[in-house]
PDB file of N, CA and C in Angstrom:
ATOM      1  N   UNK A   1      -2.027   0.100   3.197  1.00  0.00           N
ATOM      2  CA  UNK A   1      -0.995  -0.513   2.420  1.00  0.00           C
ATOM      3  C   UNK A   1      -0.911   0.153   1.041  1.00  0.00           C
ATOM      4  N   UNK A   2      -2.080   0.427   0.226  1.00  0.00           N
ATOM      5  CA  UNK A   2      -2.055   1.395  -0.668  1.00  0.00           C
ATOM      6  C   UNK A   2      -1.386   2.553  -0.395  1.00  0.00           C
ATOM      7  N   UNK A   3      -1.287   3.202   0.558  1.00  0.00           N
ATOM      8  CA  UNK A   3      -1.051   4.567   0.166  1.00  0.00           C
ATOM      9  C   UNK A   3       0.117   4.145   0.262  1.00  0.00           C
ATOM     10  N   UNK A   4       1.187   3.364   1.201  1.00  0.00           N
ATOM     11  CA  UNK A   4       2.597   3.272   1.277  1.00  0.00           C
ATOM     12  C   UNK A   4       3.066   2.887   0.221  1.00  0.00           C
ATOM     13  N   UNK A   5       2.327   1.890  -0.511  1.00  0.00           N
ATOM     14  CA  UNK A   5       2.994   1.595  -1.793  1.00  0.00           C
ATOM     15  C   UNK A   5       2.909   2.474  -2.556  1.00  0.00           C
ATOM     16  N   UNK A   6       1.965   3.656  -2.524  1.00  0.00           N
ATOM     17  CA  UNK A   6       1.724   4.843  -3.836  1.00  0.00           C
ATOM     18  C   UNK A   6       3.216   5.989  -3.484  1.00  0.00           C
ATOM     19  N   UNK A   7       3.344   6.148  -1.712  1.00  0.00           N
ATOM     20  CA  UNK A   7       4.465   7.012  -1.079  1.00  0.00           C
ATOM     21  C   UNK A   7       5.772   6.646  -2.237  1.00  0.00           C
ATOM     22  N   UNK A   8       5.803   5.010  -2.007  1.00  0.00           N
ATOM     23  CA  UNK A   8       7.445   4.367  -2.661  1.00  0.00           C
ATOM     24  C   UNK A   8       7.441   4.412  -3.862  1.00  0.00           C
ATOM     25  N   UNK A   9       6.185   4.249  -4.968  1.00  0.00           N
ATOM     26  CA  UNK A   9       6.208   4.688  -5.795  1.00  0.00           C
ATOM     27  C   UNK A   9       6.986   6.456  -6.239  1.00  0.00           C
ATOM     28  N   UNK A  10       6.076   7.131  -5.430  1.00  0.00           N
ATOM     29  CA  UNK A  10       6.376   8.750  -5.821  1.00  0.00           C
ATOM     30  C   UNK A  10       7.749   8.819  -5.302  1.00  0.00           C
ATOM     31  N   UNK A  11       8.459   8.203  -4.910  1.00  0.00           N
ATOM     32  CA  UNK A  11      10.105   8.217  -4.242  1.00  0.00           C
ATOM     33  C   UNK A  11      10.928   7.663  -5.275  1.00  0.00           C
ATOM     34  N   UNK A  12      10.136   7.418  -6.639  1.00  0.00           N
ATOM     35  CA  UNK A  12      10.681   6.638  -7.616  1.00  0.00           C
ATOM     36  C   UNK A  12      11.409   5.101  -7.476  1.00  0.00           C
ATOM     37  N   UNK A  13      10.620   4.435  -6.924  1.00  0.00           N
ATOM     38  CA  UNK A  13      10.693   2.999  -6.639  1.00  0.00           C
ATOM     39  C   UNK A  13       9.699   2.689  -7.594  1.00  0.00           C
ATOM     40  N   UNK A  14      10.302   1.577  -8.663  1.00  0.00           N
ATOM     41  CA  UNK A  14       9.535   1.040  -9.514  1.00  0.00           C
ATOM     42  C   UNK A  14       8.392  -0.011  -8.606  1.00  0.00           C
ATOM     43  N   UNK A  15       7.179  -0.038  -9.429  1.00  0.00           N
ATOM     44  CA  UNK A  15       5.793  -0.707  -8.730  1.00  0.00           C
ATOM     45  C   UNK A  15       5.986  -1.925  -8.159  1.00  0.00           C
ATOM     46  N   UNK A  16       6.620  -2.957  -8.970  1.00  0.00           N
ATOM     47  CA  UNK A  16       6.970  -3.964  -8.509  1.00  0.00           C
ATOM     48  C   UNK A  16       7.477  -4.789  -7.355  1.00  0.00           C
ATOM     49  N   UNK A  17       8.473  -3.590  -7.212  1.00  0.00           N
ATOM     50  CA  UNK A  17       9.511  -3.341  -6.336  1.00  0.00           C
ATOM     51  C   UNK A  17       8.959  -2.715  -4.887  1.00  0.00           C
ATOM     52  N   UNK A  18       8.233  -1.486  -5.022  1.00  0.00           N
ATOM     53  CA  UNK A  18       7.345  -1.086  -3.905  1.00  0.00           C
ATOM     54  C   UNK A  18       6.296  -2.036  -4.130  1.00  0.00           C
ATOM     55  N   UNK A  19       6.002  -2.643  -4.537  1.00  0.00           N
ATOM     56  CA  UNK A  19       4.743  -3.956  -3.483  1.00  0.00           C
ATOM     57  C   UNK A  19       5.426  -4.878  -3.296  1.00  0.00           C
ATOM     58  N   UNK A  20       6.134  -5.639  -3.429  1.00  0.00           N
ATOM     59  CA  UNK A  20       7.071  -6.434  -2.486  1.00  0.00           C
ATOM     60  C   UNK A  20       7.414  -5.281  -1.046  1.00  0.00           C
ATOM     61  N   UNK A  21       7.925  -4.453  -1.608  1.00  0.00           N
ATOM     62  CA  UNK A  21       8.830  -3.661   0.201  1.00  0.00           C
ATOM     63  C   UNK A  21       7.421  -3.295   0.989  1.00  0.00           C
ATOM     64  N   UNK A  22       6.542  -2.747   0.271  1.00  0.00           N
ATOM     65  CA  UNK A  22       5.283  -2.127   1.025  1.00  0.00           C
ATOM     66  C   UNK A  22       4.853  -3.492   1.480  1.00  0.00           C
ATOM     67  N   UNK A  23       4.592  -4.790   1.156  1.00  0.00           N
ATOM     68  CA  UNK A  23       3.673  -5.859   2.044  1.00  0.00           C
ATOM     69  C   UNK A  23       4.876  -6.355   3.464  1.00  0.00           C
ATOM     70  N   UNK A  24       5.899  -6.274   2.456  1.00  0.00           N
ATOM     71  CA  UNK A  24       6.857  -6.853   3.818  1.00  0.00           C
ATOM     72  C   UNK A  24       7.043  -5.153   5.020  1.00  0.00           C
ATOM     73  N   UNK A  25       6.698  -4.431   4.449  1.00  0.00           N
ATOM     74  CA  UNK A  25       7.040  -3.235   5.808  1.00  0.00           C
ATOM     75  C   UNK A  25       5.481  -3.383   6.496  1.00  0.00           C
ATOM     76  N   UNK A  26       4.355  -3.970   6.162  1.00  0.00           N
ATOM     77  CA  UNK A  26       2.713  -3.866   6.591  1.00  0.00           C
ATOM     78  C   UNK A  26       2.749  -4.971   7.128  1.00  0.00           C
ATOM     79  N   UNK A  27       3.479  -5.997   7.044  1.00  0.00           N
ATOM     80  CA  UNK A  27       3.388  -6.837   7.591  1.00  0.00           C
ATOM     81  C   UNK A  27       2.961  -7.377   9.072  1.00  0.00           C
ATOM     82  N   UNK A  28       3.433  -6.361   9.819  1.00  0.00           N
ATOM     83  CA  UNK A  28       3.725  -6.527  10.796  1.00  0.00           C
ATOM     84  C   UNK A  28       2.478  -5.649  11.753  1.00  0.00           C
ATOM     85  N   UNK A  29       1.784  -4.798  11.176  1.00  0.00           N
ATOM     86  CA  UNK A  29       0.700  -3.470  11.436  1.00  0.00           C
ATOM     87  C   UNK A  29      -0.555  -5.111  11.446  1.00  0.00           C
ATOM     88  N   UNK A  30      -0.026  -5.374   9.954  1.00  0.00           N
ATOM     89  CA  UNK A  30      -1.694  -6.173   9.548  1.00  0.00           C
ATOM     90  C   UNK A  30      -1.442  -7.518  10.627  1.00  0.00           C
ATOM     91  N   UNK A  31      -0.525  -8.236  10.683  1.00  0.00           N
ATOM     92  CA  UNK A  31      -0.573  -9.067  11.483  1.00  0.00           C
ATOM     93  C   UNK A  31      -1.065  -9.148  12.770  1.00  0.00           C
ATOM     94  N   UNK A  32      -0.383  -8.021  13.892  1.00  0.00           N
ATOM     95  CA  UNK A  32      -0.888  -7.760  14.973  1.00  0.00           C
ATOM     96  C   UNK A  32      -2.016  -7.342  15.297  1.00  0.00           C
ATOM     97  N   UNK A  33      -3.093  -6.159  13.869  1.00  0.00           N
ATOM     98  CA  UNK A  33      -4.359  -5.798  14.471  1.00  0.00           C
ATOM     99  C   UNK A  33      -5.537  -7.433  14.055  1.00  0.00           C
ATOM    100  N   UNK A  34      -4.868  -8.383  13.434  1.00  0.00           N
ATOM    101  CA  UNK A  34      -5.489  -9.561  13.028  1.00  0.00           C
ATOM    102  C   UNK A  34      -5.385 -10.145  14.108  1.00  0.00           C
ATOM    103  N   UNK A  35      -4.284 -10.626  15.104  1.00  0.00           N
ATOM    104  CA  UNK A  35      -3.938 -10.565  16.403  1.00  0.00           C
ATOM    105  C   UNK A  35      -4.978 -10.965  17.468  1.00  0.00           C
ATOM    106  N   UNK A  36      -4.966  -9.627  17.060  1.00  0.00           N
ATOM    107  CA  UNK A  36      -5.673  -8.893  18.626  1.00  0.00           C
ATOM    108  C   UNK A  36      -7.176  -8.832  18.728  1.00  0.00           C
ATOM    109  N   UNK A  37      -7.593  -8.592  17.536  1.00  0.00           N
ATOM    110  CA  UNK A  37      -9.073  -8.907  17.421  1.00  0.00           C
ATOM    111  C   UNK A  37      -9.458 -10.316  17.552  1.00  0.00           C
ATOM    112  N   UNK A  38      -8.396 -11.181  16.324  1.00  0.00           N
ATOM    113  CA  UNK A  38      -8.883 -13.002  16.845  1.00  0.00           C
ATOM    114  C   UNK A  38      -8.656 -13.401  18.546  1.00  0.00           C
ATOM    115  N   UNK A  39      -7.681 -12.654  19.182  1.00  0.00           N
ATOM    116  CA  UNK A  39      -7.592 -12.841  20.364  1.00  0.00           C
ATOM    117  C   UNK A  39      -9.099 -12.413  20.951  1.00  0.00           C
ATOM    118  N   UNK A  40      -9.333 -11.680  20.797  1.00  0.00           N
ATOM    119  CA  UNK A  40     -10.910 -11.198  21.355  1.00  0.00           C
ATOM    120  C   UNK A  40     -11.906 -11.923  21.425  1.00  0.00           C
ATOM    121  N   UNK A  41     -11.741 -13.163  20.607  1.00  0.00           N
ATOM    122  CA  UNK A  41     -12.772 -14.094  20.465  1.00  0.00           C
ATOM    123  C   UNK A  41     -12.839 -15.373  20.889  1.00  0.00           C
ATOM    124  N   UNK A  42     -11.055 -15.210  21.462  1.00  0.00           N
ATOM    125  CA  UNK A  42     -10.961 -16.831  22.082  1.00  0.00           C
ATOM    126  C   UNK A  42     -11.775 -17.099  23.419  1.00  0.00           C
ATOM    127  N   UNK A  43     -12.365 -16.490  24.012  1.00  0.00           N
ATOM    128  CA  UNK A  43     -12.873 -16.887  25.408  1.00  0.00           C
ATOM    129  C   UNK A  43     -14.615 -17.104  24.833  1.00  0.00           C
ATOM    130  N   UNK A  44     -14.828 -16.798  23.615  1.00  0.00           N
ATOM    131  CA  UNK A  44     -16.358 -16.772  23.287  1.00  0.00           C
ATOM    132  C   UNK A  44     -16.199 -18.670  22.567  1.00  0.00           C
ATOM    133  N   UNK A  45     -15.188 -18.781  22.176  1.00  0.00           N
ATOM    134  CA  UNK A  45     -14.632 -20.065  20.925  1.00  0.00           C
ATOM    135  C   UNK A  45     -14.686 -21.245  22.086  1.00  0.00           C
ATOM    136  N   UNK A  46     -14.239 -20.908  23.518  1.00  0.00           N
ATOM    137  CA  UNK A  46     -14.171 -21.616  24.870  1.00  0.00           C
ATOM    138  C   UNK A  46     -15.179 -21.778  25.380  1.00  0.00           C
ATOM    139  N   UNK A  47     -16.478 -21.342  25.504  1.00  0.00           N
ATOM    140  CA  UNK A  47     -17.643 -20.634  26.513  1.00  0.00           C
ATOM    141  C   UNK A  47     -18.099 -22.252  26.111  1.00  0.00           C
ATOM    142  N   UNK A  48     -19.027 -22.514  27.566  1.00  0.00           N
ATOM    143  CA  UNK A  48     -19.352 -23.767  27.156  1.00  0.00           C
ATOM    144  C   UNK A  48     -20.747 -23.375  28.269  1.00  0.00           C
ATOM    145  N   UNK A  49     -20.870 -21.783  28.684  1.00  0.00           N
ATOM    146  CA  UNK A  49     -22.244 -21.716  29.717  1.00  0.00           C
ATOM    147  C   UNK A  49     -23.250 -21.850  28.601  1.00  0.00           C
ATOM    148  N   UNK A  50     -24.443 -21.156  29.464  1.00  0.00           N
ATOM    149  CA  UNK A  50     -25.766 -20.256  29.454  1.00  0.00           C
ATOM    150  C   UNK A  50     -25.289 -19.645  27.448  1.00  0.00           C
ATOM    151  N   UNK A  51     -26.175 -19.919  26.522  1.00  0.00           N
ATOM    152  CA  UNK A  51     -26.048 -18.751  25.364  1.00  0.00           C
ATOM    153  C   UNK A  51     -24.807 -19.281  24.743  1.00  0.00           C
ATOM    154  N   UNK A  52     -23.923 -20.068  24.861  1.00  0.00           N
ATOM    155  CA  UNK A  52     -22.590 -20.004  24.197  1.00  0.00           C
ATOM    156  C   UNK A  52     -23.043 -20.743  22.772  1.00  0.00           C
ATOM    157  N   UNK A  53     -23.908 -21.583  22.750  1.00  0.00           N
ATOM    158  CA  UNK A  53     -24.973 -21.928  21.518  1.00  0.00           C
ATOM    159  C   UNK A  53     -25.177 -20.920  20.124  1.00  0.00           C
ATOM    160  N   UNK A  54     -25.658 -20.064  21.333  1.00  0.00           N
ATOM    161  CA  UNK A  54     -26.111 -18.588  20.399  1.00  0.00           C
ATOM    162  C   UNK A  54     -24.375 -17.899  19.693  1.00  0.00           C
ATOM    163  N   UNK A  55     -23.732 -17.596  20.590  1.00  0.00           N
ATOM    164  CA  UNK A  55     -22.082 -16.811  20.218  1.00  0.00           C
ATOM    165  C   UNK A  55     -21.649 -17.957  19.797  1.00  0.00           C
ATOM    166  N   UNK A  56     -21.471 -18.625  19.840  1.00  0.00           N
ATOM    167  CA  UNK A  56     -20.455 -19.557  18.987  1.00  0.00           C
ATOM    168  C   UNK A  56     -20.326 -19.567  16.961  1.00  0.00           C
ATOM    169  N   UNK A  57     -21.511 -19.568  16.814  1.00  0.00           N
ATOM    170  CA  UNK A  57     -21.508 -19.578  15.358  1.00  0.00           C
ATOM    171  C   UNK A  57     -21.462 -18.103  14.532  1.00  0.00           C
ATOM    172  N   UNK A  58     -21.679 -16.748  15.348  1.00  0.00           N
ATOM    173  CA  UNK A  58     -21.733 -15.778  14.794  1.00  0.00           C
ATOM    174  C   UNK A  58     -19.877 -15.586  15.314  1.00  0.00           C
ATOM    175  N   UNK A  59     -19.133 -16.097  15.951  1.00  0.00           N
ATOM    176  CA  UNK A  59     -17.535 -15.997  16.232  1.00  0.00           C
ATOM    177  C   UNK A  59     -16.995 -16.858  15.520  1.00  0.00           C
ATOM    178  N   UNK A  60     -17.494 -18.104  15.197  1.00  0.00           N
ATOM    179  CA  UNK A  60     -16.666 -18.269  14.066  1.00  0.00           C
ATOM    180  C   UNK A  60     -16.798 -17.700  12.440  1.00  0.00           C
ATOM    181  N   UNK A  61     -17.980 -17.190  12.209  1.00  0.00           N
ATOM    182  CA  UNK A  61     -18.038 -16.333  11.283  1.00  0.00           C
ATOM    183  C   UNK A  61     -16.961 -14.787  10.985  1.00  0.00           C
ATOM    184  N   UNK A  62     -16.675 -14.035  12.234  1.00  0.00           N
ATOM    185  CA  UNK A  62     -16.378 -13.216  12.126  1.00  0.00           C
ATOM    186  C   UNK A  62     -14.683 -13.884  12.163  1.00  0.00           C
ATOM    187  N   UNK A  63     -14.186 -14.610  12.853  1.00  0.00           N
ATOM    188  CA  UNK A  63     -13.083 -14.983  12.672  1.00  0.00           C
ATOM    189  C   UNK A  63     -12.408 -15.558  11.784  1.00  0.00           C
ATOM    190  N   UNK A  64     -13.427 -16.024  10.559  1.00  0.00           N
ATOM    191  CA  UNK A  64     -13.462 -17.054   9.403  1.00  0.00           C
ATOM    192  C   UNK A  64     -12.952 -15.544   8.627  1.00  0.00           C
ATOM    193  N   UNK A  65     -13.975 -14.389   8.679  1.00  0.00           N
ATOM    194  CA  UNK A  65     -13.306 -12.953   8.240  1.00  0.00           C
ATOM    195  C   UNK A  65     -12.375 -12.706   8.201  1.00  0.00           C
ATOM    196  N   UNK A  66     -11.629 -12.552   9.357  1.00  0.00           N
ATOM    197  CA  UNK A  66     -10.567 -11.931  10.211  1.00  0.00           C
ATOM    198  C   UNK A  66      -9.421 -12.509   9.001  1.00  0.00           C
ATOM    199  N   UNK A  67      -9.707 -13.919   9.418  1.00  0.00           N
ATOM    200  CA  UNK A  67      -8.443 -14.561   8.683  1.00  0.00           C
ATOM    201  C   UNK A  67      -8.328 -14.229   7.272  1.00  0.00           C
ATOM    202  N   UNK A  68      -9.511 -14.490   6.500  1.00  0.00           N
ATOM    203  CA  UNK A  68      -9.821 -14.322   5.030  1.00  0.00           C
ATOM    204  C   UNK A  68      -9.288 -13.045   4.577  1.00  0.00           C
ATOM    205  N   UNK A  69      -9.763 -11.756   5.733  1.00  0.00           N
ATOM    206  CA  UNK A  69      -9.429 -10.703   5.316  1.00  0.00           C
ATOM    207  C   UNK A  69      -7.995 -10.456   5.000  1.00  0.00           C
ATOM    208  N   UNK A  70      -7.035 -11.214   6.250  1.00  0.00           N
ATOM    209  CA  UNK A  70      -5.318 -10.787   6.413  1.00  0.00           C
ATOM    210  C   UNK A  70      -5.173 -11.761   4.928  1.00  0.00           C
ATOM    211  N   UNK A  71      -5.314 -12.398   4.679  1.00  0.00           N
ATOM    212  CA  UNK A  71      -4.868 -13.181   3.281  1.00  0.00           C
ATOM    213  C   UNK A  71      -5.024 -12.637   2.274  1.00  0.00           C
ATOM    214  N   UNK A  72      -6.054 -11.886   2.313  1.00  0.00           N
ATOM    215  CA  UNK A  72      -6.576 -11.325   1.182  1.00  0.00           C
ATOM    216  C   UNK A  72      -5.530  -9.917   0.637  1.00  0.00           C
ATOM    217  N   UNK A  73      -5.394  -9.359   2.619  1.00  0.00           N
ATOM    218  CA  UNK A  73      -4.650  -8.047   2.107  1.00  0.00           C
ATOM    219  C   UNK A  73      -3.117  -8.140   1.615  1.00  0.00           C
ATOM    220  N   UNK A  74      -2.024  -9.450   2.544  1.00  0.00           N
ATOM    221  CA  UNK A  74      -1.008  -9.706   2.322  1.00  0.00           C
ATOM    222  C   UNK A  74      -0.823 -10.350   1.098  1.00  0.00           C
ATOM    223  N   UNK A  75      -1.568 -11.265   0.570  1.00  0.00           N
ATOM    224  CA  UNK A  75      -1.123 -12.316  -0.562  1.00  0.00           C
ATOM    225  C   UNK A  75      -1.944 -11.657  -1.940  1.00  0.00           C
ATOM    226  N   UNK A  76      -3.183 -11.242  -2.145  1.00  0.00           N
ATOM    227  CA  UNK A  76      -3.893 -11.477  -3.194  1.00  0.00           C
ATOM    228  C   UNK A  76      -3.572 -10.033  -3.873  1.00  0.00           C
ATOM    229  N   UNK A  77      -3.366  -8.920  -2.338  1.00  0.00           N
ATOM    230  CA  UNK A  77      -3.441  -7.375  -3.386  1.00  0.00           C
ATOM    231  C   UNK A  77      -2.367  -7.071  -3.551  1.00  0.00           C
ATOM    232  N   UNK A  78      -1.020  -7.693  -3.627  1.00  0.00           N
ATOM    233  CA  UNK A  78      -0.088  -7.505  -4.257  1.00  0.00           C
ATOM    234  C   UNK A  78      -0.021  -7.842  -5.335  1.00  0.00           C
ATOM    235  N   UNK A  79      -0.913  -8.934  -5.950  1.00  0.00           N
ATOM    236  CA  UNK A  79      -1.166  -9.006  -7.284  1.00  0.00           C
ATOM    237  C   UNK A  79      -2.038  -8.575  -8.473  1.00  0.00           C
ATOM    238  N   UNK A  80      -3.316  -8.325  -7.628  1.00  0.00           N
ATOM    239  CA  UNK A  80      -4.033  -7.386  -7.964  1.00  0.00           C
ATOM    240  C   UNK A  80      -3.668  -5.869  -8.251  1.00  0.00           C
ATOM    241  N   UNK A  81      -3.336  -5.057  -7.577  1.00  0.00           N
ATOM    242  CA  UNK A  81      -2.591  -3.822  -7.962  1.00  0.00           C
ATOM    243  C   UNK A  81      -1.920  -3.436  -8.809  1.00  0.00           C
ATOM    244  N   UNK A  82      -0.779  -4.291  -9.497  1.00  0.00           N
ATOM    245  CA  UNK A  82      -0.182  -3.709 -10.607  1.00  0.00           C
ATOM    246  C   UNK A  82      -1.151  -3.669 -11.704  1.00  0.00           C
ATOM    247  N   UNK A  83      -2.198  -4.634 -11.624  1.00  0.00           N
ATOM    248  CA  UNK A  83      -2.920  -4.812 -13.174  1.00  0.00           C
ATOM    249  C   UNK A  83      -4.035  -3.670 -12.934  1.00  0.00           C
ATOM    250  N   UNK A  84      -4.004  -3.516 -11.813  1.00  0.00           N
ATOM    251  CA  UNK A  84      -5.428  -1.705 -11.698  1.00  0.00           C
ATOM    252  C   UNK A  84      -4.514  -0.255 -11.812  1.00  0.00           C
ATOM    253  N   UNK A  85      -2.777   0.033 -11.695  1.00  0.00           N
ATOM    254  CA  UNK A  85      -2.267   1.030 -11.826  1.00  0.00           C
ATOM    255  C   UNK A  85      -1.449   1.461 -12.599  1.00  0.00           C
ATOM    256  N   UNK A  86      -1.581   2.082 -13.650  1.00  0.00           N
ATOM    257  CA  UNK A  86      -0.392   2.299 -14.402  1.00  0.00           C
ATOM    258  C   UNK A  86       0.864   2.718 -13.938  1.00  0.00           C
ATOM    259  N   UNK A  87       1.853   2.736 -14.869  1.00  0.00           N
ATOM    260  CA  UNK A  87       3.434   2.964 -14.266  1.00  0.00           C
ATOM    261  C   UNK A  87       3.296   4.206 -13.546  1.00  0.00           C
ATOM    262  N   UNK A  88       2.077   5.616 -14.001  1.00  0.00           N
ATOM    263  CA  UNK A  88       2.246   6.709 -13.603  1.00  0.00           C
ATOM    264  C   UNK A  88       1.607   6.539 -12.450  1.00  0.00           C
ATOM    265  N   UNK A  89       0.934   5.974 -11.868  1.00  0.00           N
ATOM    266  CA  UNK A  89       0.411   5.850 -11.036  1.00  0.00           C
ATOM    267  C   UNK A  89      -1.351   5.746 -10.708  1.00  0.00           C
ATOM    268  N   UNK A  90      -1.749   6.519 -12.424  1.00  0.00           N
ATOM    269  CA  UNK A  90      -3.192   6.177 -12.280  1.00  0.00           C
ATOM    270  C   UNK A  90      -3.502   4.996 -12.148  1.00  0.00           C
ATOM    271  N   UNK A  91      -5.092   4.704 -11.842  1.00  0.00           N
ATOM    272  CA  UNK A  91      -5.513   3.523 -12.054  1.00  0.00           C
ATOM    273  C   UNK A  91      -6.474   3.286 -12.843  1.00  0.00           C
ATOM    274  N   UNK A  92      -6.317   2.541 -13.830  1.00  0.00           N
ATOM    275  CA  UNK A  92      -7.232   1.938 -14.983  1.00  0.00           C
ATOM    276  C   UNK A  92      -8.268   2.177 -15.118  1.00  0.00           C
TER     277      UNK A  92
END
């Protein structure tokens, strides 16, 4: 998501402007690989054999991730970013 927003930047799209368009064009990348991995875990979240004791608490950990992570990348680093890059593009 960084680099697309740095691309729209260098296309002379003010910062602002490319992190709004860059989260709404990632949207859809970050959503589905969040997806597909939490999908991976629903039959461990179900297991009710032999060991499901043991997998159960290390799957909801990693899924407690999963989620934390997509929030983190869609909502928090669009706000974070302008205050780490200057207009030129360095960062602070």
């Amino acid at each position: 998501m960084v680099s697309f927003i740095r691309d729209l930047q260098q296309h002379g799209m003010a910062l602002d402007r490319a992190i709004v368009k860059g989260a709404m064009m990632r949207l859809r990348p970050v959503l589905m690989t969040a997806l597909v991995a939490g999908l991976g875990f629903v039959p461990i979240a179900f297991n009710t054999g032999i060991g499901s004791e043991v997998q159960r608490p290390p799957e909801t950990v990693v899924t407690g991730g999963i989620v934390s992570s997509t929030m983190l990348t869609l909502l928090v680093h669009g706000r974070i970013d302008p205050r780490l890059v200057r207009e030129d593009g360095a960062i602070v």
